[in-house]
PDB file of N, CA and C in Angstrom:
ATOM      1  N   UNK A   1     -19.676 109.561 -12.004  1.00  0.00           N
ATOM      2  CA  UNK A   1     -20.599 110.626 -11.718  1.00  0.00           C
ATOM      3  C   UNK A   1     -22.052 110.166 -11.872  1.00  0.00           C
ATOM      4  N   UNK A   2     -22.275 109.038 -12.675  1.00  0.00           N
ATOM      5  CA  UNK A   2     -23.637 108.450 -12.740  1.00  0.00           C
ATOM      6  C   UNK A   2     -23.888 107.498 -11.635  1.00  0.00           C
ATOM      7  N   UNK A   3     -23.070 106.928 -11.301  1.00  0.00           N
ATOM      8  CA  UNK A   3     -23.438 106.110  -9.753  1.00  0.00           C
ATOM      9  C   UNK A   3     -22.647 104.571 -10.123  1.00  0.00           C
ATOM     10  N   UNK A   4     -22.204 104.738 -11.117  1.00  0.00           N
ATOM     11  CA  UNK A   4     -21.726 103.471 -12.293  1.00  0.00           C
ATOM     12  C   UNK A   4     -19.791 103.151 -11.910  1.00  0.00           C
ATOM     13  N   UNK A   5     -19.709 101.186 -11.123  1.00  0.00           N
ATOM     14  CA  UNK A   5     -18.915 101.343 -10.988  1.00  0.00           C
ATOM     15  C   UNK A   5     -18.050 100.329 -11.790  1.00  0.00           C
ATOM     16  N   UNK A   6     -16.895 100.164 -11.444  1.00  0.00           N
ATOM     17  CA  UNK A   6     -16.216  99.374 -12.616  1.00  0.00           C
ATOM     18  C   UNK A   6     -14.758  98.739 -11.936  1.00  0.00           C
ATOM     19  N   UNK A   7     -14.841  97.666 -11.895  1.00  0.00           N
ATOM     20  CA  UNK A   7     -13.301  96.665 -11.923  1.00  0.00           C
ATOM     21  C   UNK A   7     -12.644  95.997 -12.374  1.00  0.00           C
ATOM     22  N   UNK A   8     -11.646  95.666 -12.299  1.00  0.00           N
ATOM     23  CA  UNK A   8     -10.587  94.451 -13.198  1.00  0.00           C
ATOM     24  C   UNK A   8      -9.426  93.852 -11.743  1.00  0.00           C
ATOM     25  N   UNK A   9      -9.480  92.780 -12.383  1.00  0.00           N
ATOM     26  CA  UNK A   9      -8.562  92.258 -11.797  1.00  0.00           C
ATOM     27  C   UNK A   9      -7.910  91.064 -12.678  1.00  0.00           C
ATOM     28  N   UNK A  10      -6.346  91.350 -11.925  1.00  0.00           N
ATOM     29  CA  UNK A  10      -5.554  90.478 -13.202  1.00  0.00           C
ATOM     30  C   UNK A  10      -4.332  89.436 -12.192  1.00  0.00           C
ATOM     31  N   UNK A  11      -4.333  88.475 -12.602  1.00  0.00           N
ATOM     32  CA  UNK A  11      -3.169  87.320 -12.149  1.00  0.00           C
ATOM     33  C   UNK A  11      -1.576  87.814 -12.725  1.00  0.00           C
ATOM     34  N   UNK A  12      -0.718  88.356 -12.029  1.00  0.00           N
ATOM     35  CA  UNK A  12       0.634  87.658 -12.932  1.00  0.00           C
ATOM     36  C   UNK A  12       1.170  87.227 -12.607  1.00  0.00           C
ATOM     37  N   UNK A  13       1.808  86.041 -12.936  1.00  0.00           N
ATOM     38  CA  UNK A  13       2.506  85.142 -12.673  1.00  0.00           C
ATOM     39  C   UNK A  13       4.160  85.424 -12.961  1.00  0.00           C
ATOM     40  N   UNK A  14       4.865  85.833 -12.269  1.00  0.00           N
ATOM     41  CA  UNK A  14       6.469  86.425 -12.407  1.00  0.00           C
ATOM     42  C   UNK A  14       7.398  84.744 -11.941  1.00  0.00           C
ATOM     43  N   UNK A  15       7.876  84.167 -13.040  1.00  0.00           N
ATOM     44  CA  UNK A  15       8.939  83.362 -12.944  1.00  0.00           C
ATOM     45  C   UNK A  15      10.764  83.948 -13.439  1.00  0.00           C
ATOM     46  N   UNK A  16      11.691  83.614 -12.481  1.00  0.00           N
ATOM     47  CA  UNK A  16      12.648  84.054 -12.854  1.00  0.00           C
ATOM     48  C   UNK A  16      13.769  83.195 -13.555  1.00  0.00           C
ATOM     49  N   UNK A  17      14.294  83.768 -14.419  1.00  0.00           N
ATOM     50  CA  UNK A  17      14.918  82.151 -15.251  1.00  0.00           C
ATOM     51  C   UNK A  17      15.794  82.014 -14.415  1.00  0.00           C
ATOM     52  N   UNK A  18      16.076  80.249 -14.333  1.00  0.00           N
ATOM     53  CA  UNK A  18      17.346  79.383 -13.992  1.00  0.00           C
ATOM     54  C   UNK A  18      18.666  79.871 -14.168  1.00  0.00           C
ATOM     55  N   UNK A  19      19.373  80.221 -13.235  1.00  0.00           N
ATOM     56  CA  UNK A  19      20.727  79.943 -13.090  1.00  0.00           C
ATOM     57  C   UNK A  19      21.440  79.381 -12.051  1.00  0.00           C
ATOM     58  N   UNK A  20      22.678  79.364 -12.804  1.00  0.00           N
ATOM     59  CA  UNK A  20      23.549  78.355 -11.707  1.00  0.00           C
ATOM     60  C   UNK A  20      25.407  79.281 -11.813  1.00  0.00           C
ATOM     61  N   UNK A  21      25.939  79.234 -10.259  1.00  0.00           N
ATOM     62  CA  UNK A  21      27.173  79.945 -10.234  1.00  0.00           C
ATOM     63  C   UNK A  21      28.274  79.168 -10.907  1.00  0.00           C
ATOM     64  N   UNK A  22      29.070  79.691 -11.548  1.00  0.00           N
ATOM     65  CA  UNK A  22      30.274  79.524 -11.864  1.00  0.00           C
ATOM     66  C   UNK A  22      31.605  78.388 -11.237  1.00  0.00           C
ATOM     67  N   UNK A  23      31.014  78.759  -9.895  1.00  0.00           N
ATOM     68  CA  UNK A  23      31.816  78.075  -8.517  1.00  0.00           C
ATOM     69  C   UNK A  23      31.236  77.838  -7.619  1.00  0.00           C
ATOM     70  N   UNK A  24      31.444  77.537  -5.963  1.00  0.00           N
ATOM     71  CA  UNK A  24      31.094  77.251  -4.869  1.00  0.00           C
ATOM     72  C   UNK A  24      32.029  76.338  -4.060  1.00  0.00           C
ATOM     73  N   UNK A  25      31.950  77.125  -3.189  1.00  0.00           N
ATOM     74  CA  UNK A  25      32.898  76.346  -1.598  1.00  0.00           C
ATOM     75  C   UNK A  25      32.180  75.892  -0.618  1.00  0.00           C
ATOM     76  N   UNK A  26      31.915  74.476  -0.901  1.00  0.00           N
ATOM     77  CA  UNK A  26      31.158  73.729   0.402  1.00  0.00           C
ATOM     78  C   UNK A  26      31.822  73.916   1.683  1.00  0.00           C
ATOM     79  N   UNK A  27      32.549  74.560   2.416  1.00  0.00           N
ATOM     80  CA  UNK A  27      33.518  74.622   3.837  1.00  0.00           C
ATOM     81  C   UNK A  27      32.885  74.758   4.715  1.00  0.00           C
ATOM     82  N   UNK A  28      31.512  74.955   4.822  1.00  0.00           N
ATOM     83  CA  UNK A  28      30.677  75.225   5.651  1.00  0.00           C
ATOM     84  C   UNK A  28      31.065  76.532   6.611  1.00  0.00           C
ATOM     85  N   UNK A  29      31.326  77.683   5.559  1.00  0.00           N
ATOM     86  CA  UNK A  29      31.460  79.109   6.244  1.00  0.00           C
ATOM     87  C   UNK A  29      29.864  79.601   6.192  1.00  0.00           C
ATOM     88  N   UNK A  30      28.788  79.127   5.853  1.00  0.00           N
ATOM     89  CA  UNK A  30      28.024  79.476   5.855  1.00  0.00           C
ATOM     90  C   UNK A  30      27.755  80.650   4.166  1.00  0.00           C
ATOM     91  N   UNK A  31      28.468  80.973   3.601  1.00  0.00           N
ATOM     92  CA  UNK A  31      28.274  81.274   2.175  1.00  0.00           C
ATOM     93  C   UNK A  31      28.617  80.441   1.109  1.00  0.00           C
ATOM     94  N   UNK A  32      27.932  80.510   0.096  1.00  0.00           N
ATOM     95  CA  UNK A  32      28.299  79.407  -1.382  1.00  0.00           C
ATOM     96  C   UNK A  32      28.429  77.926  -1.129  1.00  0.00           C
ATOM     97  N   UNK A  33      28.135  77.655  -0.212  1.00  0.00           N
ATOM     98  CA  UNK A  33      28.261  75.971   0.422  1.00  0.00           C
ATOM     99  C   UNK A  33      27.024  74.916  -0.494  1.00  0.00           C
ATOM    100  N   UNK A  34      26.160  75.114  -1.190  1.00  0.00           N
ATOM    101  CA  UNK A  34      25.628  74.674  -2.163  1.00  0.00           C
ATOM    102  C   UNK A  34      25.529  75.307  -3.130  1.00  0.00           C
ATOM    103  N   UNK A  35      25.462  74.367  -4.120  1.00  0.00           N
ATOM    104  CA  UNK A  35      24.973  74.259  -5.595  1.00  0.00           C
ATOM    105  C   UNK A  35      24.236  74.393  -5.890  1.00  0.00           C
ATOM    106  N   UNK A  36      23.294  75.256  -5.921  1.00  0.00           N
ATOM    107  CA  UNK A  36      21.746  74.795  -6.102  1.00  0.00           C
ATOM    108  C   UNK A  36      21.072  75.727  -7.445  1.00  0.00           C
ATOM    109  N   UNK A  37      20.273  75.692  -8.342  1.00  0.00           N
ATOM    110  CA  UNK A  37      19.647  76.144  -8.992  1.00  0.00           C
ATOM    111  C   UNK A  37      18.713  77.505  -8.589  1.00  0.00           C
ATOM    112  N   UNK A  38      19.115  78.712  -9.059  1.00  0.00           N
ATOM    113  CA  UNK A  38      18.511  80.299  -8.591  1.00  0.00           C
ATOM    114  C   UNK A  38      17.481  80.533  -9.689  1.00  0.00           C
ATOM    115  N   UNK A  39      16.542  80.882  -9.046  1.00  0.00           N
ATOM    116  CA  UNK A  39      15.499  80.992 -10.038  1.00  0.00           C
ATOM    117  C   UNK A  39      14.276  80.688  -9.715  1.00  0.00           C
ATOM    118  N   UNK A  40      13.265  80.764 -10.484  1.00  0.00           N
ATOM    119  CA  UNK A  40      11.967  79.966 -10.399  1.00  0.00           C
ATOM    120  C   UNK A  40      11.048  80.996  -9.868  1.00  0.00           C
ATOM    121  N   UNK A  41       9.715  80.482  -9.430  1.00  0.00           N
ATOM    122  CA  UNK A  41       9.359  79.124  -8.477  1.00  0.00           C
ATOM    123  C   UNK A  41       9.220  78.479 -10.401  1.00  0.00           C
ATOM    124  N   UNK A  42       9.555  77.113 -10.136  1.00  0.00           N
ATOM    125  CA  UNK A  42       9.395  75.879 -10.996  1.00  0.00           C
ATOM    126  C   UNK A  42       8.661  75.187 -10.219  1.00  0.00           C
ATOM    127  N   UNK A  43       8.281  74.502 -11.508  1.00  0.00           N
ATOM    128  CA  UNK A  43       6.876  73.711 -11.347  1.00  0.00           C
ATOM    129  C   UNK A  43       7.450  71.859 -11.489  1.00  0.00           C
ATOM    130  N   UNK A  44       8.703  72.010 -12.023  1.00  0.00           N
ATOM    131  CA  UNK A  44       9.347  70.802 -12.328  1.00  0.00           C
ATOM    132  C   UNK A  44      10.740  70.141 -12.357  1.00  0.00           C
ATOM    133  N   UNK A  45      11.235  70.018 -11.743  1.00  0.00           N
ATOM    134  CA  UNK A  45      13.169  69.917 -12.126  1.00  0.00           C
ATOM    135  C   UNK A  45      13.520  68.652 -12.220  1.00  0.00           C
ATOM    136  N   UNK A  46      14.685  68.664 -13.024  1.00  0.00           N
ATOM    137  CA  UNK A  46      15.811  66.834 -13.069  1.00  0.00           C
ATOM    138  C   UNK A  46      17.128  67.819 -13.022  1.00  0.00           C
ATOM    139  N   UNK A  47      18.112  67.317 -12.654  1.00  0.00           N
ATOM    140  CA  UNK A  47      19.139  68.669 -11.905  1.00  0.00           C
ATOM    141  C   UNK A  47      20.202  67.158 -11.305  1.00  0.00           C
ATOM    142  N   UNK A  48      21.515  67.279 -12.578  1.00  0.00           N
ATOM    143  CA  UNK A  48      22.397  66.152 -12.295  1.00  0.00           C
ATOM    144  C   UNK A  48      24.008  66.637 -12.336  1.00  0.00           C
ATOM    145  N   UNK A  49      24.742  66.006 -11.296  1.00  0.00           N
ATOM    146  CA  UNK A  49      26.088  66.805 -11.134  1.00  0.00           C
ATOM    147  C   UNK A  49      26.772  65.389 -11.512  1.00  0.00           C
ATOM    148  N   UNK A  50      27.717  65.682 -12.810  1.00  0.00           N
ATOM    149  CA  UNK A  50      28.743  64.482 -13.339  1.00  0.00           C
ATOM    150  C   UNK A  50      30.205  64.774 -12.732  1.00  0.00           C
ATOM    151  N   UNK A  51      30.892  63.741 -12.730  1.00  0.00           N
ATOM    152  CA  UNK A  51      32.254  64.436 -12.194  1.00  0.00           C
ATOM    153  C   UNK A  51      32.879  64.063 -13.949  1.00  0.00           C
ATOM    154  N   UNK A  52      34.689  63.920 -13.578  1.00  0.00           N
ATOM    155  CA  UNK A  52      35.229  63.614 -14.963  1.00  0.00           C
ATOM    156  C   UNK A  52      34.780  62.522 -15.762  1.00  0.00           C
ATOM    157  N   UNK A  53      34.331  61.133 -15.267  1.00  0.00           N
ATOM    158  CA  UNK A  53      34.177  60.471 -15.535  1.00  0.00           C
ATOM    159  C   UNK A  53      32.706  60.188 -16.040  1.00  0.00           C
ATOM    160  N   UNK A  54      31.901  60.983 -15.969  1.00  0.00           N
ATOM    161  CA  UNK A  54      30.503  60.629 -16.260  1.00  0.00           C
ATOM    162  C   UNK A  54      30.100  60.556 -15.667  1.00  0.00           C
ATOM    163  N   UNK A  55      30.516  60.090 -14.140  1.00  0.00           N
ATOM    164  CA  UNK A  55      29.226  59.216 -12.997  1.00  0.00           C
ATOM    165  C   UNK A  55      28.935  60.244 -12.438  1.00  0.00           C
ATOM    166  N   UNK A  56      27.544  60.346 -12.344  1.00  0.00           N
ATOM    167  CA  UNK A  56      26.502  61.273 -11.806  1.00  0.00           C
ATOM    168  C   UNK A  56      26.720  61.085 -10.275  1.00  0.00           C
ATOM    169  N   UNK A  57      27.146  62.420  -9.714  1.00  0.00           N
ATOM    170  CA  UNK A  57      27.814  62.305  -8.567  1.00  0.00           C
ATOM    171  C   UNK A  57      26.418  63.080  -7.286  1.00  0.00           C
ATOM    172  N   UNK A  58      25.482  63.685  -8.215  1.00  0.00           N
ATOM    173  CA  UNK A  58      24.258  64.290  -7.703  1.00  0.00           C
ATOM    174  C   UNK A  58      22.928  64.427  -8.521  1.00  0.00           C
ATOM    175  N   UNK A  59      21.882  64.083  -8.041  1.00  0.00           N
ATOM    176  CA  UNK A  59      20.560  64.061  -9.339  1.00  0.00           C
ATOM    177  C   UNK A  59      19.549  64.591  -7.808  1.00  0.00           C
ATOM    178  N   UNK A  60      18.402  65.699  -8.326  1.00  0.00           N
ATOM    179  CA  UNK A  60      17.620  65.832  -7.999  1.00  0.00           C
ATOM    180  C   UNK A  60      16.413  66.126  -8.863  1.00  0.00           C
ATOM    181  N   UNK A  61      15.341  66.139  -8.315  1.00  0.00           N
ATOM    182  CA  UNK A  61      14.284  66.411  -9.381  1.00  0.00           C
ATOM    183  C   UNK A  61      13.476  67.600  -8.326  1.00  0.00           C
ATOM    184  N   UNK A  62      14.085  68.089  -7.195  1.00  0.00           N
ATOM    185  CA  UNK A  62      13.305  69.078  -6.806  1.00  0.00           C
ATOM    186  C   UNK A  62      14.343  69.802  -6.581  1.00  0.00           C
ATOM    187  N   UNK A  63      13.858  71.340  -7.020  1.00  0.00           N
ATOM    188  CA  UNK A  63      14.969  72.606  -7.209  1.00  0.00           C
ATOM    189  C   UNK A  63      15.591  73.040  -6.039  1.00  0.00           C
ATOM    190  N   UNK A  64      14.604  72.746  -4.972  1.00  0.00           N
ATOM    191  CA  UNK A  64      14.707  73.314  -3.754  1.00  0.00           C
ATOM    192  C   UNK A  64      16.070  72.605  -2.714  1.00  0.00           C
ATOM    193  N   UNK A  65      16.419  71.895  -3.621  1.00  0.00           N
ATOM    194  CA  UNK A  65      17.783  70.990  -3.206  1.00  0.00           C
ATOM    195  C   UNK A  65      18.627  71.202  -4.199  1.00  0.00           C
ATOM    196  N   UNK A  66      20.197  71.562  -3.318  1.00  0.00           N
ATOM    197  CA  UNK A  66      21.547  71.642  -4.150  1.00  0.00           C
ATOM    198  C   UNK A  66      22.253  70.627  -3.865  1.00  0.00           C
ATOM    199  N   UNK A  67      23.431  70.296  -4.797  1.00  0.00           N
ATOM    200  CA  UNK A  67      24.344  69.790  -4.234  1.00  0.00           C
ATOM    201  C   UNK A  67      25.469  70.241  -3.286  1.00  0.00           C
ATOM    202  N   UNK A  68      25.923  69.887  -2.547  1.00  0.00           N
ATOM    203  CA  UNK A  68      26.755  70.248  -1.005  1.00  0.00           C
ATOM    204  C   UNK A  68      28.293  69.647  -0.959  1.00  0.00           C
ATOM    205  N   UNK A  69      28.458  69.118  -2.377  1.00  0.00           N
ATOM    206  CA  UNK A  69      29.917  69.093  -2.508  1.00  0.00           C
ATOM    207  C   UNK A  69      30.398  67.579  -2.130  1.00  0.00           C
ATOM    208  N   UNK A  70      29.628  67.029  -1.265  1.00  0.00           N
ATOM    209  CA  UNK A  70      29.759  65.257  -0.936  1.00  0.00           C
ATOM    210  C   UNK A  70      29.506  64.591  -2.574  1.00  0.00           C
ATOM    211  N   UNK A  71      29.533  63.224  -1.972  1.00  0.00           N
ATOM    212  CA  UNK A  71      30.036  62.015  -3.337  1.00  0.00           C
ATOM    213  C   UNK A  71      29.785  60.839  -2.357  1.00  0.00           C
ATOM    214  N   UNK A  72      28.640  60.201  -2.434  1.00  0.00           N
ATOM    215  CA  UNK A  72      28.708  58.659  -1.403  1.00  0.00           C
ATOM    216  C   UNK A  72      29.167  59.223   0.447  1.00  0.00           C
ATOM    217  N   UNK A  73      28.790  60.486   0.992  1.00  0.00           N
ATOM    218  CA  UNK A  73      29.041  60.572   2.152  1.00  0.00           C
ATOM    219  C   UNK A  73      30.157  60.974   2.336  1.00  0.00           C
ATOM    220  N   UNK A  74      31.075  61.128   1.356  1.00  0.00           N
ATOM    221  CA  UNK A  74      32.649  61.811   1.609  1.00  0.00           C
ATOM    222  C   UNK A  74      32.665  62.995   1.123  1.00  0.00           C
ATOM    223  N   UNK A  75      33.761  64.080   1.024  1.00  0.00           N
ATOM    224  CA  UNK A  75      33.836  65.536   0.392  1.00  0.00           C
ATOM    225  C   UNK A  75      34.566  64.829  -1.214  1.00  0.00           C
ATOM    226  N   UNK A  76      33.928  65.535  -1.881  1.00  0.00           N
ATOM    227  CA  UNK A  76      33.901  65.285  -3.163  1.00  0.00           C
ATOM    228  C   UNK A  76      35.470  66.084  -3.604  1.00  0.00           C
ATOM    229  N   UNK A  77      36.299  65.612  -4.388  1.00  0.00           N
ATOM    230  CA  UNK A  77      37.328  66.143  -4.983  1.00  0.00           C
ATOM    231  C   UNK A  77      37.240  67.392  -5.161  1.00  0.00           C
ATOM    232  N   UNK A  78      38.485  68.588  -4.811  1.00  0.00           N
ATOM    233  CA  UNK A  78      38.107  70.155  -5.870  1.00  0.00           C
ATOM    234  C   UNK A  78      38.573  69.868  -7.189  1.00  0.00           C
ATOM    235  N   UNK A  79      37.712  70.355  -8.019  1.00  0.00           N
ATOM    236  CA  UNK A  79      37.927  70.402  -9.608  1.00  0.00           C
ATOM    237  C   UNK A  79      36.430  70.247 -10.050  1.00  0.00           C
ATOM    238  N   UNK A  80      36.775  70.326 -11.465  1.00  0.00           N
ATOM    239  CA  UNK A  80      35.312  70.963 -12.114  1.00  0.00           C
ATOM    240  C   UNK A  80      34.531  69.548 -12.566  1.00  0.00           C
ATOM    241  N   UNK A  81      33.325  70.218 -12.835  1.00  0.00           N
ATOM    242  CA  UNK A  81      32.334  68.813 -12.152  1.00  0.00           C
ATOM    243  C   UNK A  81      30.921  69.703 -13.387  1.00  0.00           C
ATOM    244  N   UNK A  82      30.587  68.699 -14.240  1.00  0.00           N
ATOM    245  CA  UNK A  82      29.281  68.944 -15.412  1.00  0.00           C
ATOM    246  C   UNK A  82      28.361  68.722 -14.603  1.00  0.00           C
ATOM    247  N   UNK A  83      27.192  69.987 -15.409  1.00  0.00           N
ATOM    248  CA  UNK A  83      25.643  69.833 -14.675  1.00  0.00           C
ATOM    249  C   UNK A  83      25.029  70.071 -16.021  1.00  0.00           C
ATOM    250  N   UNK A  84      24.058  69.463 -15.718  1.00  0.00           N
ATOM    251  CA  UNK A  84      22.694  69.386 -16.275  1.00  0.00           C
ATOM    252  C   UNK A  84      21.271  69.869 -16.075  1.00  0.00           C
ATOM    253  N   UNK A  85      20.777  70.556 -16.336  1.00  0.00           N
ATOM    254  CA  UNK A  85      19.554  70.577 -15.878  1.00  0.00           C
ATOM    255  C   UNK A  85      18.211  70.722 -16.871  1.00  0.00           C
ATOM    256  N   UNK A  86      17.261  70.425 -16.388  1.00  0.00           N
ATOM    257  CA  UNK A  86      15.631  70.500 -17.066  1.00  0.00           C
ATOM    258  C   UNK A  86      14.869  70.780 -16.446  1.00  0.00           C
ATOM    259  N   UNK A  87      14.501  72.567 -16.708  1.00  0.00           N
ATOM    260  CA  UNK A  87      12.962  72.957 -15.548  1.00  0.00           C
ATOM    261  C   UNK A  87      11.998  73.158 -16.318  1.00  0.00           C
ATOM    262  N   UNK A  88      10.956  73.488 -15.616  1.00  0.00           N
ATOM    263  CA  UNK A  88       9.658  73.670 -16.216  1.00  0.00           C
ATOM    264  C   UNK A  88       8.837  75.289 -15.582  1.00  0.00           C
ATOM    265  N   UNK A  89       9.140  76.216 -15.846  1.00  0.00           N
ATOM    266  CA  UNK A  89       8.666  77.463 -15.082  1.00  0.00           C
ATOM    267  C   UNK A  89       7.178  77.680 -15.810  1.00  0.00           C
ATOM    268  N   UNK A  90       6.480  78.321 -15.648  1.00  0.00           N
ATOM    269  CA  UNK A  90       5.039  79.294 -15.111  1.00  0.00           C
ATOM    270  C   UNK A  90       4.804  79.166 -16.819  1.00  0.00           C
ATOM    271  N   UNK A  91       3.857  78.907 -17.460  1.00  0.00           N
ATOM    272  CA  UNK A  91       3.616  78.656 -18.643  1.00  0.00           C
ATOM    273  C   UNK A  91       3.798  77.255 -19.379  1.00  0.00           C
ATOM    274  N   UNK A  92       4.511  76.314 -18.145  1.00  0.00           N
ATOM    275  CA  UNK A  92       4.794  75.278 -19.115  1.00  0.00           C
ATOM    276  C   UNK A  92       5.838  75.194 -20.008  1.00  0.00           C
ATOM    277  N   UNK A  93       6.412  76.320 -19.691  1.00  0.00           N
ATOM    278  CA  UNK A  93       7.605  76.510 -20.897  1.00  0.00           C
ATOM    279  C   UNK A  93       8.873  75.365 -19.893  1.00  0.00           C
ATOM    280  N   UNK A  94       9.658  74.916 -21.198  1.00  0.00           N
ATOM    281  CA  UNK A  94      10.974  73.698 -20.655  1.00  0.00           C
ATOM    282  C   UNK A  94      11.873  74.926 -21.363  1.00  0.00           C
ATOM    283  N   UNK A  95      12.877  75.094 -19.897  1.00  0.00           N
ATOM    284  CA  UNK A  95      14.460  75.286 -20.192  1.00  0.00           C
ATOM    285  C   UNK A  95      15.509  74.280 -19.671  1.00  0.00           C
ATOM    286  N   UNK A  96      16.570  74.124 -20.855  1.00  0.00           N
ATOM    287  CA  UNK A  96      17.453  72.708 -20.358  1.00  0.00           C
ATOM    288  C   UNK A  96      18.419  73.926 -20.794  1.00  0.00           C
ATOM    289  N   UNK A  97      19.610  73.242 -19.957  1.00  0.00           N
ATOM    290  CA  UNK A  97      20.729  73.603 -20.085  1.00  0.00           C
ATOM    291  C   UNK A  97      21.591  73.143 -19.474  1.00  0.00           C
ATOM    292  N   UNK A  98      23.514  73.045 -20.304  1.00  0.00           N
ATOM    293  CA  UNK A  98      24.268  72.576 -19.364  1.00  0.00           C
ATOM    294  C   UNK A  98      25.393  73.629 -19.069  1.00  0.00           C
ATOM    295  N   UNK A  99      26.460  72.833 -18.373  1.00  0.00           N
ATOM    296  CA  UNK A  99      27.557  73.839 -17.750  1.00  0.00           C
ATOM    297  C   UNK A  99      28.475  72.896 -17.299  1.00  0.00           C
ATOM    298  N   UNK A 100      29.183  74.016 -16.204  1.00  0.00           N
ATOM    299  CA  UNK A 100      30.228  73.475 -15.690  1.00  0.00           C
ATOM    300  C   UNK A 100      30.744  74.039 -14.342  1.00  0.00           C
ATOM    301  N   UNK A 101      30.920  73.526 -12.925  1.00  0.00           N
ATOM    302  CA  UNK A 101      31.441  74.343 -12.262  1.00  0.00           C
ATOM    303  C   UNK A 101      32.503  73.686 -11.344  1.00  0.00           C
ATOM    304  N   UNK A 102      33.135  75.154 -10.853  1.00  0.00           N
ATOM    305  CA  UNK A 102      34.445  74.568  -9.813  1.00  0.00           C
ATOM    306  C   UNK A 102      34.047  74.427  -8.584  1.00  0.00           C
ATOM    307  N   UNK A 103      34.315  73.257  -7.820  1.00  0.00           N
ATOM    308  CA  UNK A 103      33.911  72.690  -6.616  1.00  0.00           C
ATOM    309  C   UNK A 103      35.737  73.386  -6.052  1.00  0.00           C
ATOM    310  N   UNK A 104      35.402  74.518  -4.904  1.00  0.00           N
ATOM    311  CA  UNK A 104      36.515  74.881  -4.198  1.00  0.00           C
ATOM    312  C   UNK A 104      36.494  74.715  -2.810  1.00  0.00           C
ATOM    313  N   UNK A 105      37.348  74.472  -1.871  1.00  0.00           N
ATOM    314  CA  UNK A 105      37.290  74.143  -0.664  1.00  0.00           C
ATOM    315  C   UNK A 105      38.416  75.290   0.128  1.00  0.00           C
TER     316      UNK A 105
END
């Protein structure tokens, strides 16, 4: 009413935490056919798929890539297969975590 005006303005930054499914069927039906990490936007990833044996059968360091169920260019065995991961979301904050999932065909 005096002629007097006034603003704010504010940044937020909305990151959604990391997850990863239970399962997935690479068959190429066009659903669940990668692995990939849900979440983010991240600012950072290392993201590694072990089979029984230890050998790292998939490693990425960008989120925006899953694994697709191959192994050296072939279809990777069905059965369950360890992951790993380490992100970095909106604050700098690190979440690691591991798991386990079923590769189904």
């Amino acid at each position: 009413s005096a002629g007097c005006t006034d603003s704010t303005l504010k940044n937020l930054q909305i990151a959604l935490l990391p997850v990863l499914p239970t399962a997935f069927t690479p068959n190429g039906d066009g659903e669940n056919d990668v692995f990939i990490i849900r979440g983010g936007p991240f600012e950072a990833a290392d993201f590694k798929v072990y089979n029984n044996w230890g050998q790292v059968v998939f490693s990425t360091s960008d989120a925006n890539i899953g694994w697709d169920g191959t192994f050296n260019g072939e279809d990777a065995p069905v059965g369950v297969y360890t992951w790993t991961f380490e992100v970095i979301i909106v604050g700098n904050r690190t979440i690691i975590k591991e798991g386990d999932v079923t590769l189904m065909r």
